[in-house]
PDB file of N, CA and C in Angstrom:
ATOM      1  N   UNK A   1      -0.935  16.838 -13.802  1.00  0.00           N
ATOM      2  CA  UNK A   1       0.195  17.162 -12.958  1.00  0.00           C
ATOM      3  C   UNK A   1       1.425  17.350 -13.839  1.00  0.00           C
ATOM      4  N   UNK A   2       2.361  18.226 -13.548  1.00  0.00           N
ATOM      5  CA  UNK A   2       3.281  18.705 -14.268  1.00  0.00           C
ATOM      6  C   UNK A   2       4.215  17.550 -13.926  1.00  0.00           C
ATOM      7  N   UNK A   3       4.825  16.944 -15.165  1.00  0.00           N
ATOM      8  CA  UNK A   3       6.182  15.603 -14.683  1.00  0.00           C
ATOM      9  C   UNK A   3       6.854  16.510 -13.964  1.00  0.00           C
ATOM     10  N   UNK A   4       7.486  17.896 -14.326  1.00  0.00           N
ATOM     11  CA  UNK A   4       8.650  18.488 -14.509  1.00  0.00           C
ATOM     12  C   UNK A   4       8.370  18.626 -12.802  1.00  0.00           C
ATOM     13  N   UNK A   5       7.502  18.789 -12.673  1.00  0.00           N
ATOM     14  CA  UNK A   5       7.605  19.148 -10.741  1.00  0.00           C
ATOM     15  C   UNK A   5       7.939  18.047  -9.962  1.00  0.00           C
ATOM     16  N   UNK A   6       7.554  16.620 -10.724  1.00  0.00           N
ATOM     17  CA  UNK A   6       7.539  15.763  -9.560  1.00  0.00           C
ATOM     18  C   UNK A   6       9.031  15.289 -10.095  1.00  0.00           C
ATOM     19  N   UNK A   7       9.684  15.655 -11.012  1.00  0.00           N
ATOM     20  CA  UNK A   7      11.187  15.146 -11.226  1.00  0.00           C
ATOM     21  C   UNK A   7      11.986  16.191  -9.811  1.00  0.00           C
ATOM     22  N   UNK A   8      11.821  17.465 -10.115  1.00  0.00           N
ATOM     23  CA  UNK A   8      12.375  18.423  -8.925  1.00  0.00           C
ATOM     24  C   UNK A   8      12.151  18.096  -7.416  1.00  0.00           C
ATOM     25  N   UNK A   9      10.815  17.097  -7.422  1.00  0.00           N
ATOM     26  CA  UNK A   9      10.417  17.217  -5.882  1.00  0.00           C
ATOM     27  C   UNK A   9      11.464  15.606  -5.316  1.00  0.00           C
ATOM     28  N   UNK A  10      11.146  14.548  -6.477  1.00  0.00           N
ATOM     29  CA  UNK A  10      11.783  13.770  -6.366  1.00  0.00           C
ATOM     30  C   UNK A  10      13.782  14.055  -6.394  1.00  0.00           C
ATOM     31  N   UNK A  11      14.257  14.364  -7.085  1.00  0.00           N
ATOM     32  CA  UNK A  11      15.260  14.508  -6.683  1.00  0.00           C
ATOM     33  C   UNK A  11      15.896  15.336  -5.540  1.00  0.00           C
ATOM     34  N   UNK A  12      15.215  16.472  -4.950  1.00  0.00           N
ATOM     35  CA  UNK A  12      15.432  17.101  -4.220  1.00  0.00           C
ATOM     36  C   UNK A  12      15.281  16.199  -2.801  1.00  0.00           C
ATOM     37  N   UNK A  13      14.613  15.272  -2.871  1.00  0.00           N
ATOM     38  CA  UNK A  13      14.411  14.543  -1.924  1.00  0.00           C
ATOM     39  C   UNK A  13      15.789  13.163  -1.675  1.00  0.00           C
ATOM     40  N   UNK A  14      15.837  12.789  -2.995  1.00  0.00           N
ATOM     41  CA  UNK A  14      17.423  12.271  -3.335  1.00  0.00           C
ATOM     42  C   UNK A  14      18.387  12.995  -2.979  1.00  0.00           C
ATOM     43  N   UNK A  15      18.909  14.315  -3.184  1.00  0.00           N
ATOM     44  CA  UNK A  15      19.930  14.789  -2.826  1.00  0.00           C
ATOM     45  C   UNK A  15      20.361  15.360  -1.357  1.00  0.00           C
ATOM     46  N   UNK A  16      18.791  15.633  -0.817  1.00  0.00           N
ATOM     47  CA  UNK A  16      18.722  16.559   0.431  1.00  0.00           C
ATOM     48  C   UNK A  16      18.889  17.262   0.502  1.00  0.00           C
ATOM     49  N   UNK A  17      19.048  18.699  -0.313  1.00  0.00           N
ATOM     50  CA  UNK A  17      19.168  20.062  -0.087  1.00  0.00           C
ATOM     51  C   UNK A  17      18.778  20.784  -1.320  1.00  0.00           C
ATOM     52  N   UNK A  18      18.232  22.009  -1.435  1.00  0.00           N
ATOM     53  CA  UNK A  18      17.880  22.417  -2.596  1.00  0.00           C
ATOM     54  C   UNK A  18      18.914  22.868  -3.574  1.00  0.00           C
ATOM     55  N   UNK A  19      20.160  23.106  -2.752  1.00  0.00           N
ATOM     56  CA  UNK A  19      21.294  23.483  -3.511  1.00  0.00           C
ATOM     57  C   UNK A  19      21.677  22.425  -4.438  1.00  0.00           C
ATOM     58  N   UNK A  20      22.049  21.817  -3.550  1.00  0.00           N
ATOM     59  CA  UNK A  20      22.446  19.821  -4.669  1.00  0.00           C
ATOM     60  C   UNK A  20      21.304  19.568  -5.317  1.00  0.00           C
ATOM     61  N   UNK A  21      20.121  19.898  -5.124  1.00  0.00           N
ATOM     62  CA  UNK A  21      18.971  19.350  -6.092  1.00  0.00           C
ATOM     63  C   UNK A  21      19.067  20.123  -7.434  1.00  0.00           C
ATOM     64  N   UNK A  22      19.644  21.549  -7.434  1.00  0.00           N
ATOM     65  CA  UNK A  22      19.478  22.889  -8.477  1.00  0.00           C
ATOM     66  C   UNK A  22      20.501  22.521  -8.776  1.00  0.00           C
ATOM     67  N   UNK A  23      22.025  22.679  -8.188  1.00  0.00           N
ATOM     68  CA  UNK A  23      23.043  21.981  -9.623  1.00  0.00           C
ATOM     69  C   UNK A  23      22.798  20.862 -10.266  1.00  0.00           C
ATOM     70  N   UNK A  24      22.436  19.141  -9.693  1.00  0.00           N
ATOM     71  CA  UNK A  24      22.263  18.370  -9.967  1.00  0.00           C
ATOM     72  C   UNK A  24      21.236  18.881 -11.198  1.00  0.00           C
ATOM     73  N   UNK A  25      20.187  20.072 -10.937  1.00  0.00           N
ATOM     74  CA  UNK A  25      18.991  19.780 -12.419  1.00  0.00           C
ATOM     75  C   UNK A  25      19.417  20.772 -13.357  1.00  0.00           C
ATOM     76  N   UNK A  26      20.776  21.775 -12.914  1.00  0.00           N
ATOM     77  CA  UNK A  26      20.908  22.811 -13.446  1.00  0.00           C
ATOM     78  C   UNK A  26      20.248  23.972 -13.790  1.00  0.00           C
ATOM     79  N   UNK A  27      19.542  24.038 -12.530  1.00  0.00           N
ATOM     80  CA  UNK A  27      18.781  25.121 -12.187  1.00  0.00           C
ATOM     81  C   UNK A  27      19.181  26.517 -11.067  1.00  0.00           C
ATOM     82  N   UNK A  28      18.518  26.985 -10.685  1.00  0.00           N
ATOM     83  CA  UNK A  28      18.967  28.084 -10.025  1.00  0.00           C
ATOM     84  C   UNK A  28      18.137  27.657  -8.714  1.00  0.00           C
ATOM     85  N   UNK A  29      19.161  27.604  -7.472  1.00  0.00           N
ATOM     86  CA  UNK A  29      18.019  27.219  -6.394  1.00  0.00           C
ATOM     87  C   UNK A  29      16.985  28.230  -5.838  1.00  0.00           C
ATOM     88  N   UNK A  30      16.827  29.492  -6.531  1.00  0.00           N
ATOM     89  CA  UNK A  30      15.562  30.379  -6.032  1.00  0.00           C
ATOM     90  C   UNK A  30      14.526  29.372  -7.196  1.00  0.00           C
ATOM     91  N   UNK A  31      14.193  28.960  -8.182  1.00  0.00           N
ATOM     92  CA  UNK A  31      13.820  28.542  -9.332  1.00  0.00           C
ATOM     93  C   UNK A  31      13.403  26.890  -8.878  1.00  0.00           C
ATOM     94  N   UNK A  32      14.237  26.126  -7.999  1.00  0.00           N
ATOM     95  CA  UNK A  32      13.755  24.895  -7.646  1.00  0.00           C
ATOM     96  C   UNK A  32      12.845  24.969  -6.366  1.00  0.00           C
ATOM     97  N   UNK A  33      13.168  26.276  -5.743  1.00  0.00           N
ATOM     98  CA  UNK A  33      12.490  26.283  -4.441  1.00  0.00           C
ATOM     99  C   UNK A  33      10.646  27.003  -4.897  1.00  0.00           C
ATOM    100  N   UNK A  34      10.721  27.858  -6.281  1.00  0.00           N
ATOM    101  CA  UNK A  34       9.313  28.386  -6.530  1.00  0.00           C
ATOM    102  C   UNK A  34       8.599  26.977  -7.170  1.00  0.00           C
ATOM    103  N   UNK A  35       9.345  25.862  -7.958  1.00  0.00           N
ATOM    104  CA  UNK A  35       8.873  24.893  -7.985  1.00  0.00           C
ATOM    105  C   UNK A  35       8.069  24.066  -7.421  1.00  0.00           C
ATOM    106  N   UNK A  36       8.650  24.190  -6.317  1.00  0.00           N
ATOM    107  CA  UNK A  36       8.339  23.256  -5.315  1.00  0.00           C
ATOM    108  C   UNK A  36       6.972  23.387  -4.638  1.00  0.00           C
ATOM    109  N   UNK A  37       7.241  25.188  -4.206  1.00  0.00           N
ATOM    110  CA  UNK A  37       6.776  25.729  -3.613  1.00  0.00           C
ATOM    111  C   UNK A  37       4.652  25.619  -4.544  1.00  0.00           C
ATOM    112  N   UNK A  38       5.070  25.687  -5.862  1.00  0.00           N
ATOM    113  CA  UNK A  38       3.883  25.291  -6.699  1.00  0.00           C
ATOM    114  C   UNK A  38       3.383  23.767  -6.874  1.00  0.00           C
ATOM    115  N   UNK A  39       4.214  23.280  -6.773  1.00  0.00           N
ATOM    116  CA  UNK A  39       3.553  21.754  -6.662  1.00  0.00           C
ATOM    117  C   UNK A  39       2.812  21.180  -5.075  1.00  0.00           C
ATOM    118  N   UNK A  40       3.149  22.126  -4.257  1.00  0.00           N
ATOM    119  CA  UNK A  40       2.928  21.682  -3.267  1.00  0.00           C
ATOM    120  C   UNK A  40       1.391  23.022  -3.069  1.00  0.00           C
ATOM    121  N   UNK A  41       1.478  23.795  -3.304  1.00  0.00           N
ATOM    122  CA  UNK A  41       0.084  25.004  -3.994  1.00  0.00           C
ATOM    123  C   UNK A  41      -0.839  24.017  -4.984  1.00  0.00           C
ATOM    124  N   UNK A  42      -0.146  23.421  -5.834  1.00  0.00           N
ATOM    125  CA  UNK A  42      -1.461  22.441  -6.409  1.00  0.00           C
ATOM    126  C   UNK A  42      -1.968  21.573  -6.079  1.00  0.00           C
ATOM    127  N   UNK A  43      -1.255  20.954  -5.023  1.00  0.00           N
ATOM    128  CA  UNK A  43      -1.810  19.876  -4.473  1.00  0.00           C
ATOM    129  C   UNK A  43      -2.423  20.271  -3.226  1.00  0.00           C
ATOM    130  N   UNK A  44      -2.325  21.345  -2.649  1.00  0.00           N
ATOM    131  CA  UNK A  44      -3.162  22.087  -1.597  1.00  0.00           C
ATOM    132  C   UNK A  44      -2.675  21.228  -0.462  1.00  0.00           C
ATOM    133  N   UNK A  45      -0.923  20.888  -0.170  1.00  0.00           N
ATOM    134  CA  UNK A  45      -0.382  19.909   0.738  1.00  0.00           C
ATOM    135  C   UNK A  45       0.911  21.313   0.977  1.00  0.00           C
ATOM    136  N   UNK A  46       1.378  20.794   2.636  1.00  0.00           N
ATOM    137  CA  UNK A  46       3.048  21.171   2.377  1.00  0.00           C
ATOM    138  C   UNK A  46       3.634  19.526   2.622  1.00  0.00           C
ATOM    139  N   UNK A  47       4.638  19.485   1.706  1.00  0.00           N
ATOM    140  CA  UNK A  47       5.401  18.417   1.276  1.00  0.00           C
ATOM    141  C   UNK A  47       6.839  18.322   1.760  1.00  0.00           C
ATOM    142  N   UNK A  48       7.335  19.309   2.522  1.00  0.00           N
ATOM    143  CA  UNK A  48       8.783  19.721   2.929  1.00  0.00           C
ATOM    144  C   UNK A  48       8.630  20.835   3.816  1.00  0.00           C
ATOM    145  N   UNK A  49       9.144  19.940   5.044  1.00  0.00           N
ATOM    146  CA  UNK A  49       9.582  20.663   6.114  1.00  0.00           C
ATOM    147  C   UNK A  49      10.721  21.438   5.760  1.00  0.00           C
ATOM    148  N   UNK A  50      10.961  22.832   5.698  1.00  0.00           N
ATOM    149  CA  UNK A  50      12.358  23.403   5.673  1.00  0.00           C
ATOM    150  C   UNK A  50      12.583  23.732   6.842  1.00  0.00           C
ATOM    151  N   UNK A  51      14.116  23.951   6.737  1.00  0.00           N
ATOM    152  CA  UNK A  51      14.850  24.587   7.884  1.00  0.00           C
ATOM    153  C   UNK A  51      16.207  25.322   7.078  1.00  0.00           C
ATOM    154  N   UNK A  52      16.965  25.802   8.462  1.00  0.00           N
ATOM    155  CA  UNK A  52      17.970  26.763   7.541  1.00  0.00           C
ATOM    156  C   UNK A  52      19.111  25.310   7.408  1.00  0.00           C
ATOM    157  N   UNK A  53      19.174  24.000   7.982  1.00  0.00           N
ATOM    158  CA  UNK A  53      20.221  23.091   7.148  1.00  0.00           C
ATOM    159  C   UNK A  53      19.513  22.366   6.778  1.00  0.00           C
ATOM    160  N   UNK A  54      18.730  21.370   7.045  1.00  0.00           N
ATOM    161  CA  UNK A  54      17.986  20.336   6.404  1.00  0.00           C
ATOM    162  C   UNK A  54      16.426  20.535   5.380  1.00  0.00           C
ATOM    163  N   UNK A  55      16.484  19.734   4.885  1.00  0.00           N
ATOM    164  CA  UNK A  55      14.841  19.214   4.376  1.00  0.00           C
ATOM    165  C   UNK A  55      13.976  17.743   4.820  1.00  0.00           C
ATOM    166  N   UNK A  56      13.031  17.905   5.251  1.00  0.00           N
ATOM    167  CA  UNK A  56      12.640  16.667   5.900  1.00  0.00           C
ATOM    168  C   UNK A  56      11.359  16.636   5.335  1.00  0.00           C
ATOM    169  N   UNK A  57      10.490  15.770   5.321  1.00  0.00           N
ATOM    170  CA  UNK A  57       9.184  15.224   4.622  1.00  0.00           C
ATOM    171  C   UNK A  57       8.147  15.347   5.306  1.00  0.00           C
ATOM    172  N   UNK A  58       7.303  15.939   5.304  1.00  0.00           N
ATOM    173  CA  UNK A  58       6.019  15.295   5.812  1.00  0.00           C
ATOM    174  C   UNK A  58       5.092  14.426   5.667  1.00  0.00           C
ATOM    175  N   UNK A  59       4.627  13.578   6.109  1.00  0.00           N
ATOM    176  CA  UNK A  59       3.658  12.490   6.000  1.00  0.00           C
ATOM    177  C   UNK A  59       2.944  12.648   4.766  1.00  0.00           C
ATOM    178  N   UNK A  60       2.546  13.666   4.035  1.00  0.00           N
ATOM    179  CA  UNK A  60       1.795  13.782   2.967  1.00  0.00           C
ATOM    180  C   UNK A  60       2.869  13.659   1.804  1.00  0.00           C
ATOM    181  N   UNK A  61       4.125  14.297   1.946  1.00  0.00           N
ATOM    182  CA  UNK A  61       5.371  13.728   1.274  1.00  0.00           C
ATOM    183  C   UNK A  61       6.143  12.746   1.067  1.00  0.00           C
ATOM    184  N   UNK A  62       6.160  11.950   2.260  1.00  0.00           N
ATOM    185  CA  UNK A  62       6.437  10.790   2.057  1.00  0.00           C
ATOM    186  C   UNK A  62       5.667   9.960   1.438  1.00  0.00           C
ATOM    187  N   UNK A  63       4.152   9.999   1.098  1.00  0.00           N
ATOM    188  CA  UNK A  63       3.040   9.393   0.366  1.00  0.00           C
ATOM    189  C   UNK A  63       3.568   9.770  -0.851  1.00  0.00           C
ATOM    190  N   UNK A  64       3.718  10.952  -1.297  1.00  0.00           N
ATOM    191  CA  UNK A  64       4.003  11.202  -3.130  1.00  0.00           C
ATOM    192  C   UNK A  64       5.184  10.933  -3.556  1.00  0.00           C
ATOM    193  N   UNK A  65       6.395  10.878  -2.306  1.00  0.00           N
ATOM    194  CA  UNK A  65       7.474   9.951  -2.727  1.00  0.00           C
ATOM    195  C   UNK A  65       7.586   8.647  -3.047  1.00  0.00           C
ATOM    196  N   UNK A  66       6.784   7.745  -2.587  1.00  0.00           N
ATOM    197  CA  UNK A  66       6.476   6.321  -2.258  1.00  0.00           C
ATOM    198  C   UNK A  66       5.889   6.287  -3.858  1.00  0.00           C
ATOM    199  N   UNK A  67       5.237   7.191  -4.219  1.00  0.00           N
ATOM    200  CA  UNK A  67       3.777   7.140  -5.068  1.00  0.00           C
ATOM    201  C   UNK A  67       4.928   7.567  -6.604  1.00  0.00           C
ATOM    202  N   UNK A  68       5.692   8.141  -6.119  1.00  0.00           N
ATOM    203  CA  UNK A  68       6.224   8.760  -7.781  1.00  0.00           C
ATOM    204  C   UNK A  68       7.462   7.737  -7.979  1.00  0.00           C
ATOM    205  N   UNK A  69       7.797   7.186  -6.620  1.00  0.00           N
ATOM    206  CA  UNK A  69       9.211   6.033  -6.767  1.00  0.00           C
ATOM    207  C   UNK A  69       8.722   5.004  -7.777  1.00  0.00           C
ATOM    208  N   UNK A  70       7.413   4.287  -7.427  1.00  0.00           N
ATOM    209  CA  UNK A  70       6.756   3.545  -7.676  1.00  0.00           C
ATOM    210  C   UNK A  70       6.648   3.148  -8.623  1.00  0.00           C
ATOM    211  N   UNK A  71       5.880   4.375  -9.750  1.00  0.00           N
ATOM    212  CA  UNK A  71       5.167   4.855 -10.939  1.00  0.00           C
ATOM    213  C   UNK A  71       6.289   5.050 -11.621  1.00  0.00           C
ATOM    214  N   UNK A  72       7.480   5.411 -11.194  1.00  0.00           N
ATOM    215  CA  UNK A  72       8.851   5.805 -12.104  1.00  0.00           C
ATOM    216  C   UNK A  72       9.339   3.624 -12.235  1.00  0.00           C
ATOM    217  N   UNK A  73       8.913   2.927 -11.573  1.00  0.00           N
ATOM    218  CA  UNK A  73       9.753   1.262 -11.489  1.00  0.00           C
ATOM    219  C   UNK A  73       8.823   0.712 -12.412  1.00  0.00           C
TER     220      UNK A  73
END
């Protein structure tokens, strides 16, 4: 598993929006969203509910959040 994805998925989840997640990593938010969009393709899960204001988790997301909080303590 790529760290670099689960740092993006994790903070994006810290900040709540992909915008604040892409300045916060200094990225470009088309660039955090193809990220995402691949970690969640490798894991053959969707991990983030979008909408046009929020981001919210799905049950399979909230598991790899729990799981990467964890492993990061």
């Amino acid at each position: 598993m790529d760290e670099r994805l689960l740092l993006y998925f994790t903070t994006l989840i810290d900040k709540g929006s992909f915008t604040a997640a892409a300045k916060s990593l200094h990225i470009s938010q088309p660039s955090l969203s193809a990220a995402i969009k691949k970690l969640e393709d490798n894991m053959g899960l969707t991990l983030i509910e979008r909408s046009t204001r929020k981001i919210s988790l799905t049950k399979e997301g909230e598991l790899l959040f729990r799981y990467v909080q964890d492993a990061l303590q």
